[in-house]
Protein backbone atom coordinates (compact mmCIF):
# COMPACT_ATOMS: atom_id res chain seq x y z
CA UNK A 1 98.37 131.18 100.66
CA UNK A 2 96.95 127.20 99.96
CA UNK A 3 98.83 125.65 102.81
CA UNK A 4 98.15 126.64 106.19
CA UNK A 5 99.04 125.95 109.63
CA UNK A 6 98.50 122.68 111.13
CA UNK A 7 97.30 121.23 107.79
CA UNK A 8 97.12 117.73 106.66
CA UNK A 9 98.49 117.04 103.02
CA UNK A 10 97.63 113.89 100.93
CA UNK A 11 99.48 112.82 97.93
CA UNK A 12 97.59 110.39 95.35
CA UNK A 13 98.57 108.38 92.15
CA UNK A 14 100.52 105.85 90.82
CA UNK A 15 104.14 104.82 90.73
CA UNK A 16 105.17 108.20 90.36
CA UNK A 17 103.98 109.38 93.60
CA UNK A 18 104.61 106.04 95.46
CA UNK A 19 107.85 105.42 94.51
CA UNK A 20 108.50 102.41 97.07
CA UNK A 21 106.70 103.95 100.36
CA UNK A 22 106.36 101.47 103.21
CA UNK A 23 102.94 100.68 103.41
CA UNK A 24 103.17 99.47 106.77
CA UNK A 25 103.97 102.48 107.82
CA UNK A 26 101.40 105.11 108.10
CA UNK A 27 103.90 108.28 107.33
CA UNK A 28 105.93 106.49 104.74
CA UNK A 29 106.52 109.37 101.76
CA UNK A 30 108.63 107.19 99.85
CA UNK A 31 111.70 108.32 98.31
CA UNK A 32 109.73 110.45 95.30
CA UNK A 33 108.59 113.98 95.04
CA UNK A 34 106.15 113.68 97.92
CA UNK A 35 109.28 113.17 100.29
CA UNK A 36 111.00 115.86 98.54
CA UNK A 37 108.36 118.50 98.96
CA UNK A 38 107.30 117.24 102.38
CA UNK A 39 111.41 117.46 103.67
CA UNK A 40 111.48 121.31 102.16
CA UNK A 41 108.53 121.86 103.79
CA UNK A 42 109.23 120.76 106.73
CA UNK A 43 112.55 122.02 107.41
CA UNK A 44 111.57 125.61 106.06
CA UNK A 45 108.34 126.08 107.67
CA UNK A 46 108.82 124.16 111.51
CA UNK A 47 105.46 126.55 112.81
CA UNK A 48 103.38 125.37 110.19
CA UNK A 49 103.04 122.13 111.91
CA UNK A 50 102.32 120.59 108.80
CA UNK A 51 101.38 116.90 108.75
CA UNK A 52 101.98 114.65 105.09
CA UNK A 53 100.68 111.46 103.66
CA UNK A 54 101.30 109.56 100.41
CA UNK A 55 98.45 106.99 99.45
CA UNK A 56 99.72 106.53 95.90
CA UNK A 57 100.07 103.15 94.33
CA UNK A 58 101.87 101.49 91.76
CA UNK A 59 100.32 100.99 88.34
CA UNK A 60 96.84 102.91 89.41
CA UNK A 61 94.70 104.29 86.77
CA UNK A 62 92.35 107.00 87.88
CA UNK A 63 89.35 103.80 87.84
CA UNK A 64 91.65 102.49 90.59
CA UNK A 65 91.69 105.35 92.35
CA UNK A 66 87.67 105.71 92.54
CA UNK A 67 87.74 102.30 93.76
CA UNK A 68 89.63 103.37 96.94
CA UNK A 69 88.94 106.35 97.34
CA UNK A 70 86.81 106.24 100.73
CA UNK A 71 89.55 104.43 102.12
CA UNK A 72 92.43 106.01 100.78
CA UNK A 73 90.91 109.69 100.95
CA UNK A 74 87.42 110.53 102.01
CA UNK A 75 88.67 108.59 105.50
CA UNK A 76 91.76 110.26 105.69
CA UNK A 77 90.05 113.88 105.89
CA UNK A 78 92.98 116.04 104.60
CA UNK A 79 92.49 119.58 104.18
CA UNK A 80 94.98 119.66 101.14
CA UNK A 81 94.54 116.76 98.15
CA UNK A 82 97.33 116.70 95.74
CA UNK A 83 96.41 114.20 92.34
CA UNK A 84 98.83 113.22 89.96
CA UNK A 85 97.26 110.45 87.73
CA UNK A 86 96.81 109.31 84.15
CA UNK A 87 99.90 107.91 82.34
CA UNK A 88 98.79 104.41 83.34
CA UNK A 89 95.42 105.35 81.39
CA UNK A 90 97.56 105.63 78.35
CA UNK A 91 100.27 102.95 79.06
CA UNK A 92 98.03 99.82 79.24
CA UNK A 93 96.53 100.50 75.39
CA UNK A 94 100.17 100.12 74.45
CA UNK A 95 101.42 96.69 76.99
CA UNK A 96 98.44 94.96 77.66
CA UNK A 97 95.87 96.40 75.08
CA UNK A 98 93.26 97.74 77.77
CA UNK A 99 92.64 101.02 76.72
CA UNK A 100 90.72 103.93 78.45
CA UNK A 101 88.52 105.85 76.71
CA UNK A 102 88.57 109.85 77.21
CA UNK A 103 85.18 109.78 78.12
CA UNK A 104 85.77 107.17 80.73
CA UNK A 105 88.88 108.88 82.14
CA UNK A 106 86.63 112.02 82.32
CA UNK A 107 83.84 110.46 84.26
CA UNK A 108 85.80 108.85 86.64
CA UNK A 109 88.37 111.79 87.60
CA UNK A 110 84.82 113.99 87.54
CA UNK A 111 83.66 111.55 90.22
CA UNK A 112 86.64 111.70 92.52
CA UNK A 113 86.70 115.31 92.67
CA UNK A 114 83.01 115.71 93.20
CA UNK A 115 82.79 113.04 95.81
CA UNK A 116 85.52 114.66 97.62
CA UNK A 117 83.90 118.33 97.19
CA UNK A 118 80.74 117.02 98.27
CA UNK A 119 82.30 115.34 101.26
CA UNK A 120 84.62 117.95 102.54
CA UNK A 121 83.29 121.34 100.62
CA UNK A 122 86.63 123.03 102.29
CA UNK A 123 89.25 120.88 101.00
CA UNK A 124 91.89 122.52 98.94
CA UNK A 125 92.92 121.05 95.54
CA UNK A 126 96.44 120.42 93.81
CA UNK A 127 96.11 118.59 90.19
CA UNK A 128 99.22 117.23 88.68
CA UNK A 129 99.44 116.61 84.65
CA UNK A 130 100.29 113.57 83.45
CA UNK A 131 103.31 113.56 81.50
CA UNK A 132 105.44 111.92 79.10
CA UNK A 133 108.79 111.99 77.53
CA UNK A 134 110.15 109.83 74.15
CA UNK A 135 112.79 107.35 75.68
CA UNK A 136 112.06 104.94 73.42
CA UNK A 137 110.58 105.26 70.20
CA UNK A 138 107.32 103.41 70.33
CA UNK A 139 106.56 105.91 72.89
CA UNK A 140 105.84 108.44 70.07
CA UNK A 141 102.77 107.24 69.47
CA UNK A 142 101.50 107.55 72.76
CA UNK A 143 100.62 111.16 72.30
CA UNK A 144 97.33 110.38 70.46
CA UNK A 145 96.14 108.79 73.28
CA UNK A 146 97.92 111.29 76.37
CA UNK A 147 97.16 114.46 74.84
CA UNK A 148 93.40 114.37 75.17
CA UNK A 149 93.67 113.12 78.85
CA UNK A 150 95.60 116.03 79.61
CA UNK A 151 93.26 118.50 78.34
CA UNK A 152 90.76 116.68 80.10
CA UNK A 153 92.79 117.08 83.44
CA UNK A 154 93.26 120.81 82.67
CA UNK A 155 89.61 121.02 82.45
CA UNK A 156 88.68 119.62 85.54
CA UNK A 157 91.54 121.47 87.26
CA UNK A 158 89.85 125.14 86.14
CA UNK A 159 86.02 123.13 86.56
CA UNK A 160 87.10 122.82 90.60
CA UNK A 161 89.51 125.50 90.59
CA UNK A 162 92.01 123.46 91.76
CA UNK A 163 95.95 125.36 91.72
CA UNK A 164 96.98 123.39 88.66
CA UNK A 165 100.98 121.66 87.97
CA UNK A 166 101.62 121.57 84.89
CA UNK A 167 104.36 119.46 84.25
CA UNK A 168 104.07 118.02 80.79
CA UNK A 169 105.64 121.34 79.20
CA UNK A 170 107.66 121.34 82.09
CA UNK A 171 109.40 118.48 81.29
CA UNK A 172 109.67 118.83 77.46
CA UNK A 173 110.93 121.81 78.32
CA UNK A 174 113.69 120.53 80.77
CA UNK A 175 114.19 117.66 77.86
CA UNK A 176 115.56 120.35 75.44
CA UNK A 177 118.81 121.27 78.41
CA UNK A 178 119.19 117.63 78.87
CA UNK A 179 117.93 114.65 77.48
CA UNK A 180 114.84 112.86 78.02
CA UNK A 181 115.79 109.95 80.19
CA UNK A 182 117.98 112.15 82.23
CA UNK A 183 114.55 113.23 83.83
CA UNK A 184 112.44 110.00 82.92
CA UNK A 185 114.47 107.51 83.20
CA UNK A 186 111.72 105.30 80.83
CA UNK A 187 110.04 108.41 79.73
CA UNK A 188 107.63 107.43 82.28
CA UNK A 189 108.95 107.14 85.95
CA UNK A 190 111.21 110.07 87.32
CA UNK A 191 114.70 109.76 87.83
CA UNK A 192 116.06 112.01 91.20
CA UNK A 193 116.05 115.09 88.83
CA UNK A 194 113.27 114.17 87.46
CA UNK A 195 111.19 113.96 91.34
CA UNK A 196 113.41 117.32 92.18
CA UNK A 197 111.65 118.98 88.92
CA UNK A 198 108.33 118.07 90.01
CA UNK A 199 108.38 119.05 93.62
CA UNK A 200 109.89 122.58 92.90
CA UNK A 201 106.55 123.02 90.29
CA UNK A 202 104.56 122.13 92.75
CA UNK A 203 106.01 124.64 95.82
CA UNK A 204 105.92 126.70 93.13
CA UNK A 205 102.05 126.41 92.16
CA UNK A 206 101.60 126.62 95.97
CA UNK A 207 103.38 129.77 96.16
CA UNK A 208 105.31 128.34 98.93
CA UNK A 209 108.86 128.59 97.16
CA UNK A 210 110.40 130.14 94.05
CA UNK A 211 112.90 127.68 93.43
């Protein structure tokens, strides 16, 4: 089993996994999937004694997140890291023109994982998959740039043999029972079914629910 008793559990991204957390308050989950999988948690497994933080933040890209990283993780010293980054690395080529190359992308979500390996060789791993759905029609084109960066993160995920979420079929799957912005509500940013659909993949990947 990944999670185990008395364990510390750090969720990092973007909007996605922020989702309007207090950050004046240390414990804040926000009212995403973190709090969702944190309040099943919880309430299901009381001896566990499991402890959960969310250090995700609106509009990161994973650059962002190797420029906090010591503060945000490293610092923290959680013995579970769950990641779920990368539509931002995609979404500024198309709003503000500032594209990230694959190769850059690679290097820098290389360089978080191997930091935090080489910091805390015992730390277990959770990577997320980007994802996308077509809400609005200029978000077709997207896929040229999203699709590499997802194989990319599938890499990396069997590289550090990290339990791997993959929710990009998952929600094109989902998409096909009801439509797209019933679960991305932009194609981008979860709605509540959308944050309920990502939280049961990842008990799921954990092996800590079959929802």
């Amino acid at each position: 089993m990944l999670l185990r008793k008395n364990d510390w559990i750090l969720f990092q991204g973007d909007s996605i996994t922020d989702c309007g957390r207090n950050r004046d308050d240390f414990e804040d989950m926000g009212t995403g999937y973190p709090y969702l999988i944190s309040a099943f948690l919880l309430s299901s497994h009381p001896e566990m004694n499991f402890k959960f933080l969310n250090r995700g933040i609106s509009g990161d890209r994973v650059k962002d997140l190797k420029n906090r990283w010591f503060e945000d993780c490293l610092s923290l010293n959680p013995n579970v890291l769950s990641i779920l980054i990368g539509i931002n690395d995609t979404w500024r080529r198309y709003d503000s023109n500032d594209p990230v190359s694959v190769e850059d992308f690679e290097r820098d979500y290389r360089h978080i994982l191997q930091k935090t390996l080489d910091e805390n060789p015992n730390i277990r791993l959770i990577i997320c998959e980007p994802f996308l759905l077509t809400v609005f029609p200029d978000q077709e084109r997207w896929r040229e740039d999203l699709d590499p960066k997802i194989q990319v993160v599938r890499k990396l995920s069997r590289e550090f043999k990290a339990v791997f979420v993959p929710l990009d079929g998952l929600f094109a799957q989902a998409s096909t029972i009801k439509g797209p912005s019933y679960w991305l509500y932009d194609g981008v940013h979860p709605t509540p079914a959308g944050h309920a659909l990502i939280a049961r993949a990842w008990l799921k990947a954990v092996k800590m629910a079959d929802l």
